[in-house]
C-alpha atoms as a PDB file:
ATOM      1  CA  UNK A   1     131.468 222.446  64.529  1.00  0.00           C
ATOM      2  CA  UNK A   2     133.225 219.096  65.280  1.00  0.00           C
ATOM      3  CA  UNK A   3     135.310 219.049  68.872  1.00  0.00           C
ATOM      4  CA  UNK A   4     138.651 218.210  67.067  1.00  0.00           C
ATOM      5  CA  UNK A   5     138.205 220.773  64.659  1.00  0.00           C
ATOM      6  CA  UNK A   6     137.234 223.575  67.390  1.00  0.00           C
ATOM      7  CA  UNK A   7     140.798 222.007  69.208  1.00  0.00           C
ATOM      8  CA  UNK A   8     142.975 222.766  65.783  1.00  0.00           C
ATOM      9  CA  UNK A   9     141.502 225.869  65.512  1.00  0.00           C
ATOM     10  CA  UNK A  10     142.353 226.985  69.472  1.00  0.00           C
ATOM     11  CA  UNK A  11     145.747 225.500  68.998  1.00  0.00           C
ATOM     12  CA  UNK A  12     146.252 227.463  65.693  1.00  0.00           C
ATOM     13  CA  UNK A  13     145.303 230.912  67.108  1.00  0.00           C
ATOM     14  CA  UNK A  14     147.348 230.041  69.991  1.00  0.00           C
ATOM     15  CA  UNK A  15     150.601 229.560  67.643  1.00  0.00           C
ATOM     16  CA  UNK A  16     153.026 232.251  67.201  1.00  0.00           C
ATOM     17  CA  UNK A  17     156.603 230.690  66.260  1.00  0.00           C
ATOM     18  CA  UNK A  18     157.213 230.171  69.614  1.00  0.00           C
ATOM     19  CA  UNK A  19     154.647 228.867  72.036  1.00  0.00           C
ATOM     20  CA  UNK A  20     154.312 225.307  69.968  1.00  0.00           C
ATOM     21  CA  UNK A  21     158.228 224.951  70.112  1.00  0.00           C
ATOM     22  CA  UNK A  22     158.042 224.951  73.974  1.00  0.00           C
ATOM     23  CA  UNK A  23     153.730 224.181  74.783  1.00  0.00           C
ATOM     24  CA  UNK A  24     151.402 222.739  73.892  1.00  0.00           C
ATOM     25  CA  UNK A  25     148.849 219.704  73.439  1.00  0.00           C
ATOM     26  CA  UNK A  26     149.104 216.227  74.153  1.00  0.00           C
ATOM     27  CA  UNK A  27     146.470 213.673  74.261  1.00  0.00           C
ATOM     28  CA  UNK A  28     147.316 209.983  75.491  1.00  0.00           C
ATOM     29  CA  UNK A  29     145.649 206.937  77.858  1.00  0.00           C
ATOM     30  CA  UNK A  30     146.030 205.764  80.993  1.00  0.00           C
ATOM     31  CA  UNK A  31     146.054 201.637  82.229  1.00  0.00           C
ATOM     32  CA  UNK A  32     142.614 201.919  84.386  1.00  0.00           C
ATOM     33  CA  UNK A  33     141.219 202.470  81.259  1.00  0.00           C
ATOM     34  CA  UNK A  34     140.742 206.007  80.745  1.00  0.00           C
ATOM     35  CA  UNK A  35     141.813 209.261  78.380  1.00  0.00           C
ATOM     36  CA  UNK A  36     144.748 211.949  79.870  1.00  0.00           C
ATOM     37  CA  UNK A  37     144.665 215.695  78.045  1.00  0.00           C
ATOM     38  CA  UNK A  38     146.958 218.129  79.155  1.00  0.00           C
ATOM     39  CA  UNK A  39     147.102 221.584  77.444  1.00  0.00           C
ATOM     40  CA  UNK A  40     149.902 223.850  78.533  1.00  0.00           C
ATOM     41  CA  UNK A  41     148.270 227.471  79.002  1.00  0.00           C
ATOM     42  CA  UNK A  42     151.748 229.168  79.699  1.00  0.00           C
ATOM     43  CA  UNK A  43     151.754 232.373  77.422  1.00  0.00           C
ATOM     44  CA  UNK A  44     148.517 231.694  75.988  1.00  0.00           C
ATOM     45  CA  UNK A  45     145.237 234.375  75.905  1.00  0.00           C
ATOM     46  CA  UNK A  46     144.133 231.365  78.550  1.00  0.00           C
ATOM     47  CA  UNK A  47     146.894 231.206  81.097  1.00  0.00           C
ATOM     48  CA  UNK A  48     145.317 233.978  83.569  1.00  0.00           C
ATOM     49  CA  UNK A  49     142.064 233.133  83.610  1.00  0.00           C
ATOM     50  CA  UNK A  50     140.524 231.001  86.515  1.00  0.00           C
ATOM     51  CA  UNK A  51     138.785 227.724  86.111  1.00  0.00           C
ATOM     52  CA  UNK A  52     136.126 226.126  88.753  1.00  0.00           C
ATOM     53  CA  UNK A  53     137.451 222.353  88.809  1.00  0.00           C
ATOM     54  CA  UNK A  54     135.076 219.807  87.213  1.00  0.00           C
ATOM     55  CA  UNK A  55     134.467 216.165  88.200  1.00  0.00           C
ATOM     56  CA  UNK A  56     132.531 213.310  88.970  1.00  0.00           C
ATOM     57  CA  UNK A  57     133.077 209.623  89.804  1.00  0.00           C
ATOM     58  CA  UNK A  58     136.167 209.975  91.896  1.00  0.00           C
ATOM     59  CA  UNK A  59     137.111 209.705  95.249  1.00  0.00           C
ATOM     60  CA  UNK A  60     134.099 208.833  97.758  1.00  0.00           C
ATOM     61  CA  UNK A  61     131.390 209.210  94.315  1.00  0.00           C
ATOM     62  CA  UNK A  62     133.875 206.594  92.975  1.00  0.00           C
ATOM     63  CA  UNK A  63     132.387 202.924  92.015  1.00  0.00           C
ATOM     64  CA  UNK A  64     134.775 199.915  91.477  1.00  0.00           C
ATOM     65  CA  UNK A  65     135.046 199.045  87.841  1.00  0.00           C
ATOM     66  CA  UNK A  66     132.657 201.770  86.841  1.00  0.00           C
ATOM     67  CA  UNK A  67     134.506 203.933  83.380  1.00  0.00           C
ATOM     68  CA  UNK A  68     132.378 207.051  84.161  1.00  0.00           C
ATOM     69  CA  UNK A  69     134.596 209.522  85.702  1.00  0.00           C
ATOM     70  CA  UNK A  70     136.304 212.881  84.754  1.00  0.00           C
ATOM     71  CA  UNK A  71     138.435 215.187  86.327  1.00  0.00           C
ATOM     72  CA  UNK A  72     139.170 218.571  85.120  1.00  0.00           C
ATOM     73  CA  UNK A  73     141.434 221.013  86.530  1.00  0.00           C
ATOM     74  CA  UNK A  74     144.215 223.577  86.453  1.00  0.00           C
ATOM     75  CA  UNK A  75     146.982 222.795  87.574  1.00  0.00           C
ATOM     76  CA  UNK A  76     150.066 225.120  87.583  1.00  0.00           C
ATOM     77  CA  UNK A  77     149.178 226.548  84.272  1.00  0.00           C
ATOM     78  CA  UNK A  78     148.157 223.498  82.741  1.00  0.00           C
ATOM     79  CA  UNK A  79     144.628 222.566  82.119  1.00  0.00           C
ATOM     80  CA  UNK A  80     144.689 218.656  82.798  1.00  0.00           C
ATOM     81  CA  UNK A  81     141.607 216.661  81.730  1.00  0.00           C
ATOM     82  CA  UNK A  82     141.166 212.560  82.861  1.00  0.00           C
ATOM     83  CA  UNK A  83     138.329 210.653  82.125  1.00  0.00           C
ATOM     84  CA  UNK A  84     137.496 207.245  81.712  1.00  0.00           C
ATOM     85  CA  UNK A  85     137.343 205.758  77.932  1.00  0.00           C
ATOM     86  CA  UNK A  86     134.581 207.372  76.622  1.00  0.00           C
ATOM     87  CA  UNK A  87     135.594 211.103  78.165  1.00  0.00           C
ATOM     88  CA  UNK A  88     137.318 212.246  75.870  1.00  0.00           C
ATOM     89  CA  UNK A  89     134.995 214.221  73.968  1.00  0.00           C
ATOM     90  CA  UNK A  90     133.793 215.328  77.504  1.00  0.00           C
ATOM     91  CA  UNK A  91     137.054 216.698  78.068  1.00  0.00           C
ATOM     92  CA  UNK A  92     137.518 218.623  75.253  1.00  0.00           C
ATOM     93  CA  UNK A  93     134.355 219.913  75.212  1.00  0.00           C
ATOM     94  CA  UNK A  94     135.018 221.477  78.816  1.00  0.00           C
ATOM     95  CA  UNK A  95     138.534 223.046  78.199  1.00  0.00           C
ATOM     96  CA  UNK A  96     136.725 224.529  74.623  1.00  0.00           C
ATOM     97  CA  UNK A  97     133.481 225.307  76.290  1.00  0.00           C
ATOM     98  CA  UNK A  98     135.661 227.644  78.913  1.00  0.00           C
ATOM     99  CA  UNK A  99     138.042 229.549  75.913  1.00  0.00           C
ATOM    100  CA  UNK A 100     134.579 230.186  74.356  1.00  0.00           C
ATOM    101  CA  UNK A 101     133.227 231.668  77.233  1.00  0.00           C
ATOM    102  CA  UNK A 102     136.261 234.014  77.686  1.00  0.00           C
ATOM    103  CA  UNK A 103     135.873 235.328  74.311  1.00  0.00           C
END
């Protein structure tokens, strides 16, 4: 099954006339080039359970001008993926990849 159809189907067993009027998904870029996900966990089957932090090319591993980096994380209930800008399938795999393994 395709990434962006395993997202929908998270985010539609996720919806229950609330949570998508206040939570939620969003997916956008960021200037050095790179991908931002942030998916709000608050009252979700998710929000509870830990995550071990994921990431590579950043900090001291970092290389100047180099777009292969990701961070993944949780972060006050929200799991927040960056990556540079050809992550984003990385990143979604990851946050899918940990709701499978908690089912």
């Amino acid at each position: 099954m395709n990434t962006i159809k395993r997202l929908q189907e998270w985010y539609l067993s996720e919806c229950n006339g609330d949570w998508e009027h206040t939570y939620g998904v969003q997916v956008g870029t960021l200037d050095n080039p790179g991908w931002m996900v942030d998916i709000d966990l608050h009252e979700t089957s998710m929000e509870n359970i830990p995550f071990l932090t994921i990431s590579y090319g950043i900090g001291a591993e970092s290389i100047e001008d180099d777009s292969n980096w990701l961070l993944c994380e949780l972060d006050n209930g929200v799991f927040k993926g960056r990556g540079g800008p050809e992550k984003l399938e990385d990143i979604l795999t990851i946050f899918l990849d940990w709701v499978k393994s908690q089912r």
